[in-house]
Each structure stands twice: as structure tokens, then as C-alpha cells.
Protein backbone atom coordinates (compact mmCIF):
# COMPACT_ATOMS: atom_id res chain seq x y z
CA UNK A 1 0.00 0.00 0.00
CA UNK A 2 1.20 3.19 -1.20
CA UNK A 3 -0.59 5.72 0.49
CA UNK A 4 -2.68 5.93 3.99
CA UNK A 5 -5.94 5.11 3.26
CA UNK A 6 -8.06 7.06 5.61
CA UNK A 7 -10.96 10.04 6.00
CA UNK A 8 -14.06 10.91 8.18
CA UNK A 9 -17.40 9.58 8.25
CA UNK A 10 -21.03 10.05 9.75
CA UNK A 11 -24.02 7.99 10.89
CA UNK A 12 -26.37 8.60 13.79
CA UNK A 13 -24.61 6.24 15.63
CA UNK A 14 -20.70 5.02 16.13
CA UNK A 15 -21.14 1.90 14.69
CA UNK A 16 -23.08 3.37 11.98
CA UNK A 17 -20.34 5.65 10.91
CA UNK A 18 -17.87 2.87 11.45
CA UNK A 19 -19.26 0.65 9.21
CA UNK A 20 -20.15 3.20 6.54
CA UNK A 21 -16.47 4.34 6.65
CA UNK A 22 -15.31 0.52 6.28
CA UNK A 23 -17.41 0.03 3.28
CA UNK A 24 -16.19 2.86 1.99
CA UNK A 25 -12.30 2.35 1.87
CA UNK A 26 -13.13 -1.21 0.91
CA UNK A 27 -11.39 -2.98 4.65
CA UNK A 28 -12.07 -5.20 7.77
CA UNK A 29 -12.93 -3.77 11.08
CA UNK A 30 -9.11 -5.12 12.28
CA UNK A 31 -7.42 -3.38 9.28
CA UNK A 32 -8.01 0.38 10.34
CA UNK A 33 -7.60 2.67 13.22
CA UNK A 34 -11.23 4.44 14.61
CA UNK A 35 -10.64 7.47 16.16
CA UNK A 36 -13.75 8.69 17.68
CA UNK A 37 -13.79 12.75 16.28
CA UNK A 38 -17.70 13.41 17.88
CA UNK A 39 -19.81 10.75 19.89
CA UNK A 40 -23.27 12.06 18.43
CA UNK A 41 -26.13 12.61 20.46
CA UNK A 42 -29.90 12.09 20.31
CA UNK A 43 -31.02 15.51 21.42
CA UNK A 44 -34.06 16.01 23.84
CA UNK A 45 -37.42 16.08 22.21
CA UNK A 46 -36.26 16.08 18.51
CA UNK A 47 -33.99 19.52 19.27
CA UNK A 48 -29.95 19.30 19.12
CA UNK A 49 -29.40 15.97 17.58
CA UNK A 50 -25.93 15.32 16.49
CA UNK A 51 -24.99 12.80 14.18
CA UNK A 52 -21.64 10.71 15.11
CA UNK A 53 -18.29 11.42 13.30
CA UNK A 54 -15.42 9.14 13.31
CA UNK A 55 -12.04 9.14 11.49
CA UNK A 56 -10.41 5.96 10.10
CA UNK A 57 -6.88 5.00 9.17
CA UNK A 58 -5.75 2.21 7.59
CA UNK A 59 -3.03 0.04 9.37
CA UNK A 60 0.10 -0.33 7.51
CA UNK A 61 1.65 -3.74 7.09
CA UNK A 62 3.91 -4.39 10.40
CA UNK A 63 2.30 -1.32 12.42
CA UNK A 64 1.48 -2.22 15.50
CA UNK A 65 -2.10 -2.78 16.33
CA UNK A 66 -3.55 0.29 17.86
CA UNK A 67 -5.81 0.92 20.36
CA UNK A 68 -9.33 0.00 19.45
CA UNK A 69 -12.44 1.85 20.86
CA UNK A 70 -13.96 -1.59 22.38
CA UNK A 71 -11.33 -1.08 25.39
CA UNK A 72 -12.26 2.76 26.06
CA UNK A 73 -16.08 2.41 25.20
CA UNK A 74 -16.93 0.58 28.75
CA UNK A 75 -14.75 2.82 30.98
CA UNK A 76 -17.17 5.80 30.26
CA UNK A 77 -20.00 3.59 31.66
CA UNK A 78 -18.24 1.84 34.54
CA UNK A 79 -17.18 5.52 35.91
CA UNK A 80 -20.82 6.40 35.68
CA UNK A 81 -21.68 3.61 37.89
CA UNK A 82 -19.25 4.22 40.52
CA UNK A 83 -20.68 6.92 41.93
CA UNK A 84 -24.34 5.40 41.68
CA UNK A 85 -23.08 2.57 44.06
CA UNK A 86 -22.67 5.20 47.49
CA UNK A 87 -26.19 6.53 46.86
CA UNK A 88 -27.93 3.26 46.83
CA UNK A 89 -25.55 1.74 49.63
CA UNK A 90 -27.95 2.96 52.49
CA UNK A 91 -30.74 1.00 50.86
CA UNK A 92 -29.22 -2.50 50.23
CA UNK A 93 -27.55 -4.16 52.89
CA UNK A 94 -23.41 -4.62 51.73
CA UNK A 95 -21.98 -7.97 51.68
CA UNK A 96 -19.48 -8.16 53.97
CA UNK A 97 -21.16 -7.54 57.43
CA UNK A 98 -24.73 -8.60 56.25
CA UNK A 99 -26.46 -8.39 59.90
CA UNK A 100 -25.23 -5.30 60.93
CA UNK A 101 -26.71 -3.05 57.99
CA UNK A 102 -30.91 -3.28 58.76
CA UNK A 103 -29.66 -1.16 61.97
CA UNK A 104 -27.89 1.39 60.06
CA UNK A 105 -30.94 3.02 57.75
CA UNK A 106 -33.03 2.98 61.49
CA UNK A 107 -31.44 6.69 62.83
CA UNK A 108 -31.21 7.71 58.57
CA UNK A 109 -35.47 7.41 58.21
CA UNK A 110 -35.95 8.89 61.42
CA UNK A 111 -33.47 12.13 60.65
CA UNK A 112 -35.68 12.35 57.45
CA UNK A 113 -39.07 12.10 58.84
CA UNK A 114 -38.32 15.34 60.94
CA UNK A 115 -37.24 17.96 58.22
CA UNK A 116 -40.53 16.34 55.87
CA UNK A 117 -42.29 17.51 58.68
CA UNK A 118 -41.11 20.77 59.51
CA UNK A 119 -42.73 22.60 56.11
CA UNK A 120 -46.10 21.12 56.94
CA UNK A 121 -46.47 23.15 60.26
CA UNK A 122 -46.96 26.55 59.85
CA UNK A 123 -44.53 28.86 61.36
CA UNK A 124 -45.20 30.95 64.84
CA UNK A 125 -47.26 34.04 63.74
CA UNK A 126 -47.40 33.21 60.38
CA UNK A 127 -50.98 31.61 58.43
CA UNK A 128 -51.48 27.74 57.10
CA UNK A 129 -51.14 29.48 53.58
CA UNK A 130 -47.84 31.07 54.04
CA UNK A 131 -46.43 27.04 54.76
CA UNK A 132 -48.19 26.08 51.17
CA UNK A 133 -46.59 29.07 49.53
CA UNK A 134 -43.21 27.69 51.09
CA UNK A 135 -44.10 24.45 49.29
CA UNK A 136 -44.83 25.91 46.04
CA UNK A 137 -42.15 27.86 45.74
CA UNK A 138 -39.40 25.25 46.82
CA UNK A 139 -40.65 22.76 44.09
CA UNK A 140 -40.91 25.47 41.59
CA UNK A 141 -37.09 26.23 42.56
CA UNK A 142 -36.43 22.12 41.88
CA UNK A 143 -38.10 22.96 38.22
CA UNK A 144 -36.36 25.73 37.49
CA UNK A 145 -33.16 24.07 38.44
CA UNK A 146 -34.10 20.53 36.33
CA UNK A 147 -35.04 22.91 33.34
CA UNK A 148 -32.19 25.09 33.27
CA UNK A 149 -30.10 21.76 32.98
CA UNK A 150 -32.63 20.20 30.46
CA UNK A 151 -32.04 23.25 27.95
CA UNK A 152 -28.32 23.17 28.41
CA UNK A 153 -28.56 19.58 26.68
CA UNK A 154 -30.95 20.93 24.06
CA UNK A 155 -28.34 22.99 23.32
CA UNK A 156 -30.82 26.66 23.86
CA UNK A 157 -28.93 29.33 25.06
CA UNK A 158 -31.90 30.52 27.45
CA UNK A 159 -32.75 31.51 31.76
CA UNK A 160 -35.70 30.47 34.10
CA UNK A 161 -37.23 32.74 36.08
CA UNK A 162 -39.79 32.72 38.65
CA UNK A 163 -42.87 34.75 38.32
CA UNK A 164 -46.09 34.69 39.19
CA UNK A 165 -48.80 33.98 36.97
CA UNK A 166 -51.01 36.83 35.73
CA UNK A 167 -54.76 38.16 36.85
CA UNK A 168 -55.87 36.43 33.52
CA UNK A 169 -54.38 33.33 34.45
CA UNK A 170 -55.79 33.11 37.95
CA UNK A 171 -57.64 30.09 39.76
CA UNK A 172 -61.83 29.91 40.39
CA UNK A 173 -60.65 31.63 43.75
CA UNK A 174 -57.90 33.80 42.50
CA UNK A 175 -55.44 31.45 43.50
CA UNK A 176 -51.63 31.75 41.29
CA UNK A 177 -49.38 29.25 40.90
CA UNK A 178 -45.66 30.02 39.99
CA UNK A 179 -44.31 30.33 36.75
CA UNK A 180 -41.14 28.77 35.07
CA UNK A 181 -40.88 31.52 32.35
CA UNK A 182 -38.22 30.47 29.94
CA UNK A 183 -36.51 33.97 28.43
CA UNK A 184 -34.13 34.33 26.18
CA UNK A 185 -33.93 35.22 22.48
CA UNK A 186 -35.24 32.54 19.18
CA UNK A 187 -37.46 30.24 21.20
CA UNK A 188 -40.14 29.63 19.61
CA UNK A 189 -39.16 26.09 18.86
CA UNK A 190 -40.21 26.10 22.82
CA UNK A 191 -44.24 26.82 22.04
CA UNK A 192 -45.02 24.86 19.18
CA UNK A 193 -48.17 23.95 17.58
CA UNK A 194 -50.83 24.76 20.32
CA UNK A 195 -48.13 24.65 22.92
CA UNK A 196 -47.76 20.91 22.96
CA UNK A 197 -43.58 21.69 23.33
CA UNK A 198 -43.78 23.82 26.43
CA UNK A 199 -46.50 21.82 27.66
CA UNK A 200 -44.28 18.46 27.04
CA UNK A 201 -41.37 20.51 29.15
CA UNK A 202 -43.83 20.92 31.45
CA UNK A 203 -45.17 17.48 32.30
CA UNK A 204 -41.53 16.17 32.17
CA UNK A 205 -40.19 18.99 34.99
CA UNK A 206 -43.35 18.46 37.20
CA UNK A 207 -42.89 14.50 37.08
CA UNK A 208 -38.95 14.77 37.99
CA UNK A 209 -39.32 17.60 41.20
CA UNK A 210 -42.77 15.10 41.72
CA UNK A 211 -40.65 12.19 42.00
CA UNK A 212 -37.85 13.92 44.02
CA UNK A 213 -40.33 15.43 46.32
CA UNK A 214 -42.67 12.70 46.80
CA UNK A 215 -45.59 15.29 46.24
CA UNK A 216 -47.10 16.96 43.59
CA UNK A 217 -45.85 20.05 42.29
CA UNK A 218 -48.19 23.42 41.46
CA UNK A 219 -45.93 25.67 38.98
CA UNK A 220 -46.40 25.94 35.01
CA UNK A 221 -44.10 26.25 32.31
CA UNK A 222 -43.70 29.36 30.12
CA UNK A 223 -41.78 30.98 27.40
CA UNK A 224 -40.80 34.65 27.00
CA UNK A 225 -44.53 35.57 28.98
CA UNK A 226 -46.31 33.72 26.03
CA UNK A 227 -48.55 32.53 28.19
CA UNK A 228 -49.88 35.33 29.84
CA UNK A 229 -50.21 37.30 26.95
CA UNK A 230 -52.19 34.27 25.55
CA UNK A 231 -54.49 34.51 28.50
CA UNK A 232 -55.09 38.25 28.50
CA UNK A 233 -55.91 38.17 24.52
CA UNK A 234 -58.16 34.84 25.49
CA UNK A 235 -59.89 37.22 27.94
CA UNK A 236 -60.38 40.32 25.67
CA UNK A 237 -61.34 37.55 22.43
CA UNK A 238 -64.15 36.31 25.34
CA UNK A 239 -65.85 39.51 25.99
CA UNK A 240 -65.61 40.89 22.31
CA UNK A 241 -67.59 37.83 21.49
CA UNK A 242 -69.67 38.14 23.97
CA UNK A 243 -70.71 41.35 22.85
CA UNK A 244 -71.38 40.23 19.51
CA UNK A 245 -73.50 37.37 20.46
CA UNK A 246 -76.08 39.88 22.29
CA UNK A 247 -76.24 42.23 19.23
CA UNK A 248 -77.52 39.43 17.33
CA UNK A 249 -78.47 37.06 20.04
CA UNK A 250 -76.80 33.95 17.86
CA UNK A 251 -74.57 31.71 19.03
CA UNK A 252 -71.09 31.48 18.35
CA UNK A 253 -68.15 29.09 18.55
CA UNK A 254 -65.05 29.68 18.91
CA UNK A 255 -61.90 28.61 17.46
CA UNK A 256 -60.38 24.80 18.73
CA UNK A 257 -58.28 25.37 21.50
CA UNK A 258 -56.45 23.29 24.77
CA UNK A 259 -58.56 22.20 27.97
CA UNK A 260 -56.62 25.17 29.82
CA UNK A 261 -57.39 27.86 26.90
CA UNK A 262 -61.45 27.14 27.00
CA UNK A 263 -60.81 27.20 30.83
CA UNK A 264 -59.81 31.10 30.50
CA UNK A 265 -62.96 31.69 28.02
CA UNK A 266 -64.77 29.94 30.50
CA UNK A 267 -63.97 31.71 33.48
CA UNK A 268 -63.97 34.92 31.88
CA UNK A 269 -67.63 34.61 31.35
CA UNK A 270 -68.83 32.70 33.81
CA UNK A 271 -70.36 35.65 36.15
CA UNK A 272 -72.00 37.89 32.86
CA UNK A 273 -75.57 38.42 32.98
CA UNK A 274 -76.34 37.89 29.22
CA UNK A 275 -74.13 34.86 27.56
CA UNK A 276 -72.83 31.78 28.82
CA UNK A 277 -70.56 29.03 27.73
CA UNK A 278 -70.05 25.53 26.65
CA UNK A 279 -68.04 23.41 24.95
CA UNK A 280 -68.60 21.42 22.03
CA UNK A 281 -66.76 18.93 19.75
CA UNK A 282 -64.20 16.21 20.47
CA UNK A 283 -60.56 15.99 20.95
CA UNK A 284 -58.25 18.46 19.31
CA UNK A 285 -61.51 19.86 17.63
CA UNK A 286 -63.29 20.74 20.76
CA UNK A 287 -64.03 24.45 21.07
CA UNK A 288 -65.80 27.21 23.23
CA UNK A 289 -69.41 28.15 22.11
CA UNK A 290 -70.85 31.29 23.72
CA UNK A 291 -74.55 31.13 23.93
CA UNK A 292 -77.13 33.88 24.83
CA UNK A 293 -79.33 33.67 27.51
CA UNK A 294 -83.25 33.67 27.38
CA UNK A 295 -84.41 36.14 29.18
């Protein structure tokens, strides 16, 4: 052989590129060296998927064999499982001194029983509701730590912030929740069609601080106040149409929207003295109708 036969090659996985890089220079898996140029990743929801890149050399007759990426590949994975071991060590009983562990987790549940019970009792001088805003905003603070990481890996160069949720956005009782507003610039991949991204975000960052907290969280997702300026135009969209429907006492439906958009129409109408609402359809199609009242 002449020259070094070698160049670079993708595939959504390593293998994948390795093999189309080995039909391509025409060799055996033992006749080249794989350098591994990017591992390729999968992205979260669809968004920052890389494909894998690898370089290959050919070996040259009496070259020593060189290191091949079957060694390195499981060190990766058994340094990730090293430090799993400590954290599941106070639940299963070690080997060597078998009748001596069921003692030790015995003063561990009772240390943790006490702080899970310190931010169910009020505090001296302060209401029952101030210990449920406590709640609310420590697991929104476990969100907005989870999603901070979880766009880092999407590769989104965006912040969460706190808020709290707008008058239009309000509870039966005028109850708020917090808010996980996502800022930062180009995210509208975030939203998508009828918010199913943000609302996908959302279910995943309530089920992780759920399953961390062993209770269930109270705290929405939002993007660059999309939300709330959804609500507010939700609320003026009800009343214009209510308007409309007693100047020709007809009824009207409204456009398809989400179980929580109808909920705003909804509640933005629900105390007027001349319409009323209801929804119709099925699925995706179901909509708001507004629907005078007989006098």
C-alpha cells in the first residue's frame, strides 16, 4: 500500500459511521484505526441531535495494532456507575457484614421524617397558607433548576425565572401558581403547535421535582410571557364575542383550543348576565361556544 488510506465519516450512531467508513475504503474492522472525532447525540425532544463522526486510518503492514475503541467504550459507563453505588448503599444491605446493615438506615429514616415535617407546620405568627406558599415555591425552585439543565442539553442558550402567573391566568378563587418563564432570544421552537412543546417541558419537569419530592408540584411552564399574553388576549377575544353574540343574540363558537385555553374563556364569562358558555366537539376539535341567555 502506497498511500494511507483514511478520511471521516457520519451515521447517527458510532457503529453506523464505522461501518459506513469501512465500506467505503473497501477494509475489515481489524485493518483500520477508529478514532472517535464526535460521539453524536440524540437531542431532547427532537432539538440538538448530532450525528456521530469518526475518522479511520488504515493500518500499515507491520504497524502495531492500535488501540481500538472496544477497550475505552466501557470505561465511560463503569465511571458512571461508581458513583451510583454510594447513593444506593444505604438501601441495600453490603456484603461483607450482612447483619449489621438493617440497623444502620433505622437513625437515617428517622433524621428524614423530621425535616418532611417541619414545612407542613406553619410557622409561629405566620398563616397555614404562608407554609403552602413555602411548598410551592421550593418545588418550583427544583423545576427551574431541572429545566435550566434540560435546555443546556438541548443545546438553547436561554434563563428560568420565577414569576407569578397573571390576573388572567388566575384560579376559580384567585389562587396563582408560579411560573417557570423560559426567556431568552429565538425560542419559539419552545411553544409549538398549540403549545404541545412547552407543555411536554412541562409534564416532564413536574414528574422529575414530583418524583424527588414525593408530592405533587403546582408551577407551570412558560416561554418569553407567552402565556400570559395568551391569556389576556383569550380574555379580551371572550368579551368581544360576547358582545357580539347579544347584538344578534346567535350563538357562536369559537376557534379549537387546549382544555386550559377554554378554561380562560370559560372563566372569563362565567359571572356575565347575558351569555354563557359551553363546549362542544371532540378531541383536538373541541371548542368554546358562547350562547345567549333567554331572558
Amino acid at each position: 500500500m502506497t498511500g494511507e488510506k483514511s478520511g471521516e465519516f457520519r451515521g447517527k450512531t458510532i457503529e453506523t459511521a464505522i461501518s459506513a467508513g469501512l465500506v467505503a475504503l473497501r477494509l475489515a474492522r481489524e485493518e483500520v484505526e477508529v478514532e472517535i472525532v464526535k460521539p453524536g447525540s440524540r437531542g431532547v425532544l427532537g432539538i440538538g441531535a448530532e450525528d456521530a463522526l469518526v475518522r479511520l486510518t488504515a493500518i500499515r503492514p507491520g504497524r502495531p495494532e492500535p488501540k481500538l475503541p472496544a477497550r475505552p467504550e466501557p470505561l465511560p459507563v463503569a465511571k458512571l456507575q461508581q458513583p451510583e453505588a454510594p447513593a444506593q448503599s444505604p438501601v441495600v444491605t453490603g456484603k461483607p457484614e450482612p447483619r449489621q446493615e438493617p440497623s444502620r438506615p433505622e437513625p437515617t429514616s428517622r433524621s428524614q421524617t423530621q425535616p418532611a415535617a417541619r414545612p407542613e407546620a406553619p410557622r409561629p405568627g405566620r398563616p397555614a397558607s404562608a407554609a403552602a406558599d413555602d411548598k410551592e415555591l421550593a418545588a418550583a425552585q427544583q423545576g427551574q433548576e431541572f429545566l435550566t439543565g434540560l435546555l443546556e442539553r438541548m443545546g438553547l442558550r436561554a434563563a428560568v425565572e420565577i414569576v407569578a402567573q397573571s390576573d388572567a391566568e388566575a384560579d376559580e378563587d384567585g389562587s396563582k401558581v408560579p411560573v417557570l418563564n423560559i426567556v431568552g432570544d429565538d425560542l419559539e421552537v419552545l411553544i409549538g403547535r398549540q403549545n404541545e412543546t412547552f407543555s411536554a417541558l412541562e409534564f416532564i419537569t413536574r414528574l422529575m421535582v414530583n418524583q424527588q419530592s414525593h408530592t405533587r408540584s403546582a408551577f407551570v411552564v412558560d416561554v418569553n410571557g407567552y402565556r400570559a399574553r395568551r391569556a389576556e388576549s383569550l380574555r379580551k377575544l371572550a368579551f368581544r364575542t360576547a358582545e357580539q353574540v347579544m347584538q344578534t343574540n346567535r350563538t357562536m363558537a369559537l376557534e379549537p383550543m387546549s382544555p386550559a385555553e377554554r378554561r380562560i374563556i370559560h372563566l372569563a364569562l362565567r359571572d356575565h348576565a347575558k351569555v354563557y358558555t359551553q363546549s362542544v366537539g371532540e378531541g383536538d376539535r373541541r371548542k368554546v361556544t358562547v350562547i345567549p341567555k333567554k331572558d
